[in-house]
PDB file of N, CA and C in Angstrom:
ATOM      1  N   UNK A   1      60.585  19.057 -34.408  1.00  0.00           N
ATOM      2  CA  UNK A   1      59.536  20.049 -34.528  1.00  0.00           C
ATOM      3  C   UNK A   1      59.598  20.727 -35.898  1.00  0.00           C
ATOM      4  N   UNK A   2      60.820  20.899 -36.692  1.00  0.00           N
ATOM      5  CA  UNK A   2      61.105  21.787 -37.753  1.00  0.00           C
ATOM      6  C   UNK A   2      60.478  20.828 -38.847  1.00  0.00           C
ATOM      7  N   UNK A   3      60.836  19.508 -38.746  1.00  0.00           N
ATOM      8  CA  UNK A   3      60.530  18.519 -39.720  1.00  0.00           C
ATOM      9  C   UNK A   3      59.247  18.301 -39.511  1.00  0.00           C
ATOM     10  N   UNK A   4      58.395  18.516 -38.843  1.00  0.00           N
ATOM     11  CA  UNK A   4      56.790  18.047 -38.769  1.00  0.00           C
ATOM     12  C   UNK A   4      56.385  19.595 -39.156  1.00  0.00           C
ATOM     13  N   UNK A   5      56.979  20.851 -39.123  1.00  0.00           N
ATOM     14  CA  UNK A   5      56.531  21.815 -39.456  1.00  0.00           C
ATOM     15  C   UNK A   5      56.725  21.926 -41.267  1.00  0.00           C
ATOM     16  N   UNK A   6      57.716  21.310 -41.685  1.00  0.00           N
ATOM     17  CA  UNK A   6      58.115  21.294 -42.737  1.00  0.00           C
ATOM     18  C   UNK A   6      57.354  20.295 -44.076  1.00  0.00           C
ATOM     19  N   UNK A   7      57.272  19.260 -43.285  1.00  0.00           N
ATOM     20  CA  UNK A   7      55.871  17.914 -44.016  1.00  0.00           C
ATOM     21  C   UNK A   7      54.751  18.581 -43.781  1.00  0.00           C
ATOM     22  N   UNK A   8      54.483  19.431 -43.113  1.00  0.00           N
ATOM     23  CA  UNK A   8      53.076  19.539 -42.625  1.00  0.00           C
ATOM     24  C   UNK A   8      52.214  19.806 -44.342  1.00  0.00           C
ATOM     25  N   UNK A   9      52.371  20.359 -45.248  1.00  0.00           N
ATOM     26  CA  UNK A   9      51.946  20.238 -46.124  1.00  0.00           C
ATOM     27  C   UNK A   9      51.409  18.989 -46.888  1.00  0.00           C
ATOM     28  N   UNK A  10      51.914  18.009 -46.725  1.00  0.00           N
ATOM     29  CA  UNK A  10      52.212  16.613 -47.066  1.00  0.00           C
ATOM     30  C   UNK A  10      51.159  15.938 -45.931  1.00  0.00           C
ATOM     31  N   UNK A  11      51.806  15.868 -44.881  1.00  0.00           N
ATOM     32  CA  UNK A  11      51.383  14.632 -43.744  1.00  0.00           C
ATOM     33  C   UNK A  11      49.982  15.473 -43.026  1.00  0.00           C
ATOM     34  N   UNK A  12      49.730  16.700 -43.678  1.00  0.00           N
ATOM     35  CA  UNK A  12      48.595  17.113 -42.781  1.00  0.00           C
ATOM     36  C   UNK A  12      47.252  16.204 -43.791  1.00  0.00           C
ATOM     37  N   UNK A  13      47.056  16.689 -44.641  1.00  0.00           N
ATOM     38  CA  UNK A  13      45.966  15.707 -45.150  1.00  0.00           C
ATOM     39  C   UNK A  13      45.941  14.303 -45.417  1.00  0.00           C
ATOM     40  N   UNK A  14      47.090  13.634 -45.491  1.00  0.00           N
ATOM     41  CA  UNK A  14      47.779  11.855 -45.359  1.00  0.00           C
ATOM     42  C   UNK A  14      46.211  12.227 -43.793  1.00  0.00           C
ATOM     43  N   UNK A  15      47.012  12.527 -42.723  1.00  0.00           N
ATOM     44  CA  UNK A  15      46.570  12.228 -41.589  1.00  0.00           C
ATOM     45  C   UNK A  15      45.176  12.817 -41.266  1.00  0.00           C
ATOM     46  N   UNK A  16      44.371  13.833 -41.942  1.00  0.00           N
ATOM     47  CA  UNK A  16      43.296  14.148 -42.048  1.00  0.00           C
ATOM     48  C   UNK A  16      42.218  12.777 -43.023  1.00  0.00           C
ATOM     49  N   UNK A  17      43.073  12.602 -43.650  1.00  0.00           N
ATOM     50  CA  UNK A  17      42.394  11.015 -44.768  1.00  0.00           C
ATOM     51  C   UNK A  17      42.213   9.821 -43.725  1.00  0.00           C
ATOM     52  N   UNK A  18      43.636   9.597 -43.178  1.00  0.00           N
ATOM     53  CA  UNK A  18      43.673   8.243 -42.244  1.00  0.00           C
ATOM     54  C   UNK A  18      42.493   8.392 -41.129  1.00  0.00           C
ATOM     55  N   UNK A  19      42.081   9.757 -40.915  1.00  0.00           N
ATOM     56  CA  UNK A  19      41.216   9.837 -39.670  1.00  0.00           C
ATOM     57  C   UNK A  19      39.334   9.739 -39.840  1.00  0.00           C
ATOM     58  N   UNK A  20      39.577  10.087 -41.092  1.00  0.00           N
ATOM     59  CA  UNK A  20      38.073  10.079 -41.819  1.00  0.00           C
ATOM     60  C   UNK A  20      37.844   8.662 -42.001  1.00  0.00           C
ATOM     61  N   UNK A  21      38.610   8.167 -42.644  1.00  0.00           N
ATOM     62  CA  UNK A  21      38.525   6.095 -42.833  1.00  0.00           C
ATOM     63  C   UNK A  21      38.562   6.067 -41.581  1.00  0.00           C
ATOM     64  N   UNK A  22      38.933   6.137 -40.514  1.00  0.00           N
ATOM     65  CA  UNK A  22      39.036   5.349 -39.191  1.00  0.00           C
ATOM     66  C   UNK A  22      37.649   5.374 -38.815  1.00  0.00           C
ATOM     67  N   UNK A  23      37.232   6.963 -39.158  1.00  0.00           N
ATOM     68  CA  UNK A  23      35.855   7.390 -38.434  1.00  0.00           C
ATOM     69  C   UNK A  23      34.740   6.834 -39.436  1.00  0.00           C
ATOM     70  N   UNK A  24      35.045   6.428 -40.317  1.00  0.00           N
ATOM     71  CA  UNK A  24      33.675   5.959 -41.273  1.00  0.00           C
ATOM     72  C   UNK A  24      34.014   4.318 -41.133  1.00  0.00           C
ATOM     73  N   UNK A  25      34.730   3.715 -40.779  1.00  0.00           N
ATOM     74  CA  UNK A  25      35.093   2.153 -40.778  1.00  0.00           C
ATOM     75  C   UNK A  25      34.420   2.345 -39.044  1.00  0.00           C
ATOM     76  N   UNK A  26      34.553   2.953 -37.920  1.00  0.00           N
ATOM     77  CA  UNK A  26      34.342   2.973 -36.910  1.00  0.00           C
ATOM     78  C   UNK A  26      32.924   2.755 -36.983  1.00  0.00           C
ATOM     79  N   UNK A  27      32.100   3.517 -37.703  1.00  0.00           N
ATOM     80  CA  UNK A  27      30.795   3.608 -38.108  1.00  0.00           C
ATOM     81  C   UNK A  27      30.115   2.408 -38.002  1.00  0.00           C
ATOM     82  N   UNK A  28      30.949   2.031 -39.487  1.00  0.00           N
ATOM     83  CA  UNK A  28      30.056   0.899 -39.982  1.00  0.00           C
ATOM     84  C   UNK A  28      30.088  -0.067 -39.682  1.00  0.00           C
ATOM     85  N   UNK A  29      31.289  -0.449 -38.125  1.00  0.00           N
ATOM     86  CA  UNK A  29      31.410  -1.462 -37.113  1.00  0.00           C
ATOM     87  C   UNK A  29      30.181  -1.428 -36.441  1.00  0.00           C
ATOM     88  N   UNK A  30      30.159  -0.035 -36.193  1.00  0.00           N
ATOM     89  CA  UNK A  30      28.975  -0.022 -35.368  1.00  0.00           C
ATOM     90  C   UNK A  30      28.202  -0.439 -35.509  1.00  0.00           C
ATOM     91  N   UNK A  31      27.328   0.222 -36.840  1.00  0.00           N
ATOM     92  CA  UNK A  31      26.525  -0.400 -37.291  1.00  0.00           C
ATOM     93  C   UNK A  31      25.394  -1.878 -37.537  1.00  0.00           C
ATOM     94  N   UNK A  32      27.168  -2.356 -38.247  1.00  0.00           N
ATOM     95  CA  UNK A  32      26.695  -3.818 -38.341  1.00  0.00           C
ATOM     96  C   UNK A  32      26.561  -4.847 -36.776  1.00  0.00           C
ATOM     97  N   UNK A  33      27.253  -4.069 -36.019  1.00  0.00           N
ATOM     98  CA  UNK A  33      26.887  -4.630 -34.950  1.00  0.00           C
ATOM     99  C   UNK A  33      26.043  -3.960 -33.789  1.00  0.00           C
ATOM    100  N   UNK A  34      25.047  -3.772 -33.835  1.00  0.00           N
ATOM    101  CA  UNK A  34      23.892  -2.795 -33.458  1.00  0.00           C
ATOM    102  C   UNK A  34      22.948  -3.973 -32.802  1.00  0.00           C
ATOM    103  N   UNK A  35      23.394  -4.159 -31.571  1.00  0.00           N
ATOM    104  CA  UNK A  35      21.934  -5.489 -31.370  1.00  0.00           C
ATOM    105  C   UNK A  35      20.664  -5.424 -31.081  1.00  0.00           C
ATOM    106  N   UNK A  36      19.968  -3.886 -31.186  1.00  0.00           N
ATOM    107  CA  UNK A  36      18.650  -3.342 -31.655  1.00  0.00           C
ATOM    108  C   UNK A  36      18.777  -4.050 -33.092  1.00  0.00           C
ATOM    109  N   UNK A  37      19.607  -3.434 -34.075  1.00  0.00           N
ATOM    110  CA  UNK A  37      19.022  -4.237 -35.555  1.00  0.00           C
ATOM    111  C   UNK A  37      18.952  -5.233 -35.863  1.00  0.00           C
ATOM    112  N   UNK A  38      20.469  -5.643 -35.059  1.00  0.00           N
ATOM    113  CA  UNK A  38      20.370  -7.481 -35.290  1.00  0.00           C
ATOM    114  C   UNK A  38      18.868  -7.910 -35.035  1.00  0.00           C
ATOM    115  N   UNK A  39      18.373  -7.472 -34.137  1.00  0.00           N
ATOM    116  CA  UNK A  39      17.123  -8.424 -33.075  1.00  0.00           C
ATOM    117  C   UNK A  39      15.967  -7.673 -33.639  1.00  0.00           C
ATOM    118  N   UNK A  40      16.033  -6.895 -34.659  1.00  0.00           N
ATOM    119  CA  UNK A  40      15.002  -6.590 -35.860  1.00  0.00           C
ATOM    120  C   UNK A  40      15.036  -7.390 -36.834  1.00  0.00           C
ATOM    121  N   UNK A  41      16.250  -7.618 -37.363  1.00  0.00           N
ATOM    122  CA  UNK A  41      16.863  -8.418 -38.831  1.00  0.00           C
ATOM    123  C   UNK A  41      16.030  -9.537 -38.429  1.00  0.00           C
ATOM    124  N   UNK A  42      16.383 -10.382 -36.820  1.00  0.00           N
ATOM    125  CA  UNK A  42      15.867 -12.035 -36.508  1.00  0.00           C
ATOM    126  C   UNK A  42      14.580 -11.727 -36.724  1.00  0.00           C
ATOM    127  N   UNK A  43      13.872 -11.091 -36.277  1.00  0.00           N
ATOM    128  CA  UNK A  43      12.490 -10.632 -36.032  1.00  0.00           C
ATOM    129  C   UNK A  43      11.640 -10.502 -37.440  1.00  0.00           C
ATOM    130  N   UNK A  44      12.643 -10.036 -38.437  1.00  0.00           N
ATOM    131  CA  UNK A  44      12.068  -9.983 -39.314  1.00  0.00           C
ATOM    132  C   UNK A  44      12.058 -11.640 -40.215  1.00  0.00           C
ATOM    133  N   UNK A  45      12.985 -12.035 -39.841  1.00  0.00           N
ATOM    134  CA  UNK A  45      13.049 -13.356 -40.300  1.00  0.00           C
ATOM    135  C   UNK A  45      12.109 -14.485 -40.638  1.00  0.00           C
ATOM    136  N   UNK A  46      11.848 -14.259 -38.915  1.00  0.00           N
ATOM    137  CA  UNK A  46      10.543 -14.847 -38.212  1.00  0.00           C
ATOM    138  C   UNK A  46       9.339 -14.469 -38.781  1.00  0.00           C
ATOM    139  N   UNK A  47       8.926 -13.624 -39.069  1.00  0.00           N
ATOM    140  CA  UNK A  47       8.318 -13.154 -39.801  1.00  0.00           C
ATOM    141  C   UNK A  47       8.062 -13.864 -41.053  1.00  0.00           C
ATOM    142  N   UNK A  48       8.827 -13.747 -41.755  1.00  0.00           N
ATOM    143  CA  UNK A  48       9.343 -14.012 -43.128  1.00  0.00           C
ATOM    144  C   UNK A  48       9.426 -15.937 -43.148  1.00  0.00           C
ATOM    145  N   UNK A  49       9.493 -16.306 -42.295  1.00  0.00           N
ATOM    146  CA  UNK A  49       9.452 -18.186 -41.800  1.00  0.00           C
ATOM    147  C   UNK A  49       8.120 -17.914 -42.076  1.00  0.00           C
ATOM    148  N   UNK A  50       7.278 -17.576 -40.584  1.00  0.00           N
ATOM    149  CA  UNK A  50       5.563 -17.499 -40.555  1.00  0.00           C
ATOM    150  C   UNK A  50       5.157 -17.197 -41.868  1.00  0.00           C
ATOM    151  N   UNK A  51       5.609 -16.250 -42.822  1.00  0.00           N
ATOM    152  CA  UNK A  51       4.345 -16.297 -43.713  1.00  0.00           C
ATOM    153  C   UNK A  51       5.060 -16.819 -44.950  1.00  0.00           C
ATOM    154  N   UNK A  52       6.231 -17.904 -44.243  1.00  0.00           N
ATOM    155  CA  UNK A  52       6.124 -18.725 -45.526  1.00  0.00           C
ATOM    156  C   UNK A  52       7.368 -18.504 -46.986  1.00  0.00           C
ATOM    157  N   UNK A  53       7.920 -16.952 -46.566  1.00  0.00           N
ATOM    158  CA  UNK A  53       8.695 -16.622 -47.462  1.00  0.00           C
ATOM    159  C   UNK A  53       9.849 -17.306 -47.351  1.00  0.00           C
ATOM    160  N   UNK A  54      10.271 -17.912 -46.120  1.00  0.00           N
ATOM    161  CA  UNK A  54      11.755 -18.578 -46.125  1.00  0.00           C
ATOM    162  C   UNK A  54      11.293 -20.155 -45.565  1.00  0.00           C
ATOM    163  N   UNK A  55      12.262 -20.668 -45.761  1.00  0.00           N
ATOM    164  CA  UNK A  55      12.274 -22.078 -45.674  1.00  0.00           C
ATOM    165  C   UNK A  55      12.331 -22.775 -44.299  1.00  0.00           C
ATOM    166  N   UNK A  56      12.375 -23.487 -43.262  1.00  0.00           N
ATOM    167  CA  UNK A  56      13.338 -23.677 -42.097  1.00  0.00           C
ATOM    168  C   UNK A  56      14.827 -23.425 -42.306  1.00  0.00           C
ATOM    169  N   UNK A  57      15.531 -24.471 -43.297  1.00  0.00           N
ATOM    170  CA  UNK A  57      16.769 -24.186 -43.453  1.00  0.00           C
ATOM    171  C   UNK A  57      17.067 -22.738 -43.610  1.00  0.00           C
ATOM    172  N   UNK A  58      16.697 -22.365 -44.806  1.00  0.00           N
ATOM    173  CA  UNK A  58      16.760 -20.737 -44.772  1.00  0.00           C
ATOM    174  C   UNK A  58      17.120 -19.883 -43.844  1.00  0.00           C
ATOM    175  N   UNK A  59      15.518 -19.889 -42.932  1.00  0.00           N
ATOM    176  CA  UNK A  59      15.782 -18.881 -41.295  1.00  0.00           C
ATOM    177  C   UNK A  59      16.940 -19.377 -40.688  1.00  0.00           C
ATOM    178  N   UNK A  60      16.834 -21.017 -40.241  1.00  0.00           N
ATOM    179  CA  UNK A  60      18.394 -21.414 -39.396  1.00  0.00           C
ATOM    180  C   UNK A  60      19.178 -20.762 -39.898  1.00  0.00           C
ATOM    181  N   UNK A  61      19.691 -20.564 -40.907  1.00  0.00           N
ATOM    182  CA  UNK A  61      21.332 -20.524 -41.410  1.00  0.00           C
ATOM    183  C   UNK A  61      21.324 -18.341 -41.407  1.00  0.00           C
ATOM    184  N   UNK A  62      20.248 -17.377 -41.370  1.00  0.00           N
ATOM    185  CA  UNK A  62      19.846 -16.598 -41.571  1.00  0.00           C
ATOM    186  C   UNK A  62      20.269 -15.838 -39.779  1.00  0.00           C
ATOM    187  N   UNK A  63      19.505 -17.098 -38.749  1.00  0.00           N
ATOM    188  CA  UNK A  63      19.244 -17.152 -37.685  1.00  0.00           C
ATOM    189  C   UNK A  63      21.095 -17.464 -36.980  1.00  0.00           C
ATOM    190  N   UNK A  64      21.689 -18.388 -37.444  1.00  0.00           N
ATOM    191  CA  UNK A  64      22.997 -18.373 -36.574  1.00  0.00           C
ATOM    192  C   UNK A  64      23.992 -17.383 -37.321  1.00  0.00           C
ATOM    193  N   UNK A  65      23.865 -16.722 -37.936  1.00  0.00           N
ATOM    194  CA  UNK A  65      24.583 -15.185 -38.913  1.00  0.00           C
ATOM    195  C   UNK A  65      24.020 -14.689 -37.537  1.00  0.00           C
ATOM    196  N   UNK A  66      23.212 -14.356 -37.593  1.00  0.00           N
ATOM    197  CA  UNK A  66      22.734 -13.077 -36.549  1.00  0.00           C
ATOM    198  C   UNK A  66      22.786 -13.100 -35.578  1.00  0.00           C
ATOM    199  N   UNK A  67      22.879 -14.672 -35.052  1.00  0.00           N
ATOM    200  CA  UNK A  67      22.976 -14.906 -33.231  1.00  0.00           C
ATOM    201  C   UNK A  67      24.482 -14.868 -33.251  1.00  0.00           C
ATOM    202  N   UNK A  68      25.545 -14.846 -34.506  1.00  0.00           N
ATOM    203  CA  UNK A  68      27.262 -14.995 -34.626  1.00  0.00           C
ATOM    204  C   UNK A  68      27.266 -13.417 -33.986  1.00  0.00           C
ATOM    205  N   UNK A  69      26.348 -12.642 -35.457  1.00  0.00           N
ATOM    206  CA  UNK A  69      26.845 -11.378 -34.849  1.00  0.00           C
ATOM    207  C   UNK A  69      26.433 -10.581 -33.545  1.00  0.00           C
ATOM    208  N   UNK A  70      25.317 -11.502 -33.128  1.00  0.00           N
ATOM    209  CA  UNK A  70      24.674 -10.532 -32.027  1.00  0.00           C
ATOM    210  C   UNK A  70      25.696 -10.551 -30.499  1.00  0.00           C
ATOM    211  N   UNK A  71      26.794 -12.053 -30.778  1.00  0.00           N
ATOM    212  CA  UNK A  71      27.696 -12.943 -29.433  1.00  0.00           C
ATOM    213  C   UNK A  71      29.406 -11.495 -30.208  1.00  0.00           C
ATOM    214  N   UNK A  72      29.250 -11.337 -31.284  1.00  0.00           N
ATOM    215  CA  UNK A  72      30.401 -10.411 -31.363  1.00  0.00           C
ATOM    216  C   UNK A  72      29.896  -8.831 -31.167  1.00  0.00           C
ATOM    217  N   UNK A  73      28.897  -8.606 -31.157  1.00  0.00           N
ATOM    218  CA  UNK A  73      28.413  -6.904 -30.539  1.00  0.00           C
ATOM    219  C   UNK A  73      28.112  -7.057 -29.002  1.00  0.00           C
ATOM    220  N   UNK A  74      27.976  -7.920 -28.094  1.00  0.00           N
ATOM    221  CA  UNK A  74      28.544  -8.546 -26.586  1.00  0.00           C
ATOM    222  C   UNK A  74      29.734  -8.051 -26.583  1.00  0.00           C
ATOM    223  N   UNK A  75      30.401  -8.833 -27.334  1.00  0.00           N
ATOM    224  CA  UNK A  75      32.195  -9.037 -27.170  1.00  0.00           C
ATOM    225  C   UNK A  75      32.398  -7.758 -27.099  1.00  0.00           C
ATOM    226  N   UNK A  76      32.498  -6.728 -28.813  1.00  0.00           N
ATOM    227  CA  UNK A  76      32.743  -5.518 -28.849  1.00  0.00           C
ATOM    228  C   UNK A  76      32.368  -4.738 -27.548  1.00  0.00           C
ATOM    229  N   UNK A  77      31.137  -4.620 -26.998  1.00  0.00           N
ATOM    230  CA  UNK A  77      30.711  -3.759 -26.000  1.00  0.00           C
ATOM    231  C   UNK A  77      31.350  -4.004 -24.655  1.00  0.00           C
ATOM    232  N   UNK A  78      31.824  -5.228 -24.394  1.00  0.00           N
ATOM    233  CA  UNK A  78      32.433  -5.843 -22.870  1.00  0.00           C
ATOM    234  C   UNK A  78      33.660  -4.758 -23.650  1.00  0.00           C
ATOM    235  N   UNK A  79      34.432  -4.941 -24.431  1.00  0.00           N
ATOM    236  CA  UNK A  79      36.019  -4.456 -24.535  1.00  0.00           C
ATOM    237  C   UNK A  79      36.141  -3.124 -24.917  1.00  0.00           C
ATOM    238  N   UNK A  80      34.816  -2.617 -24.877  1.00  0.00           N
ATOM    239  CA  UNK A  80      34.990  -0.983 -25.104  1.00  0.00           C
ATOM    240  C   UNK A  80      34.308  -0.527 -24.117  1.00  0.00           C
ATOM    241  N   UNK A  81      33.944  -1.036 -23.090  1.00  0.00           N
ATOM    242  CA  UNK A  81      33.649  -0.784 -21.550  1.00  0.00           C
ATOM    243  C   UNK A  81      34.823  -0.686 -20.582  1.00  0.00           C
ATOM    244  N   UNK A  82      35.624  -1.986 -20.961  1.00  0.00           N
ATOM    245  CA  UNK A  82      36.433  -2.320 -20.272  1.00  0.00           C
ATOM    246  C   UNK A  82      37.642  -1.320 -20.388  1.00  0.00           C
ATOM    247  N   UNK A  83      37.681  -0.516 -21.581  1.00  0.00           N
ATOM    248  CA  UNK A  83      38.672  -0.080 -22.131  1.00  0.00           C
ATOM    249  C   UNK A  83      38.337   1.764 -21.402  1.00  0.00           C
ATOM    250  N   UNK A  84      37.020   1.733 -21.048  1.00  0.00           N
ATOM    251  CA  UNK A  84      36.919   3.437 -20.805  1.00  0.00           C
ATOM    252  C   UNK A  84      37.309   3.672 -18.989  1.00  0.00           C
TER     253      UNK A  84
END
């Protein structure tokens, strides 16, 4: 107790830093795995096929990125269900 009272100068902002990165990396997990946006991003794709701006190859390779990430924001959500 004396020694955590004694670092506390030291290890209080170390551990105020480590918690801000956790919470802004937590974020931008989120984020990128958001399967509202994903299934905007495809959508927009499609889009972007129809009028011609992307190629077939293009959308495919555009299209299994997004169906990768849409099968790992599943995953994430089963194991942070499972976990509460």
């Amino acid at each position: 107790m004396l020694f955590k009272l004694l670092t506390l100068p030291l290890s209080g902002p170390i551990d105020a830093l480590s918690w801000v990165a956790d919470t802004v990396s937590n974020a931008a997990e989120d984020a990128l795995h958001d399967p509202v946006e994903l299934r905007k991003e495809l959508e927009a794709a499609e889009a972007r096929l129809e009028s011609g701006d992307l190629t077939e190859a293009e959308y495919e390779e555009i299209e299994q990125v997004l169906i990768q990430r849409l099968r790992e924001a599943s995953q994430r959500m089963a194991a942070k269900e499972s976990r509460a």
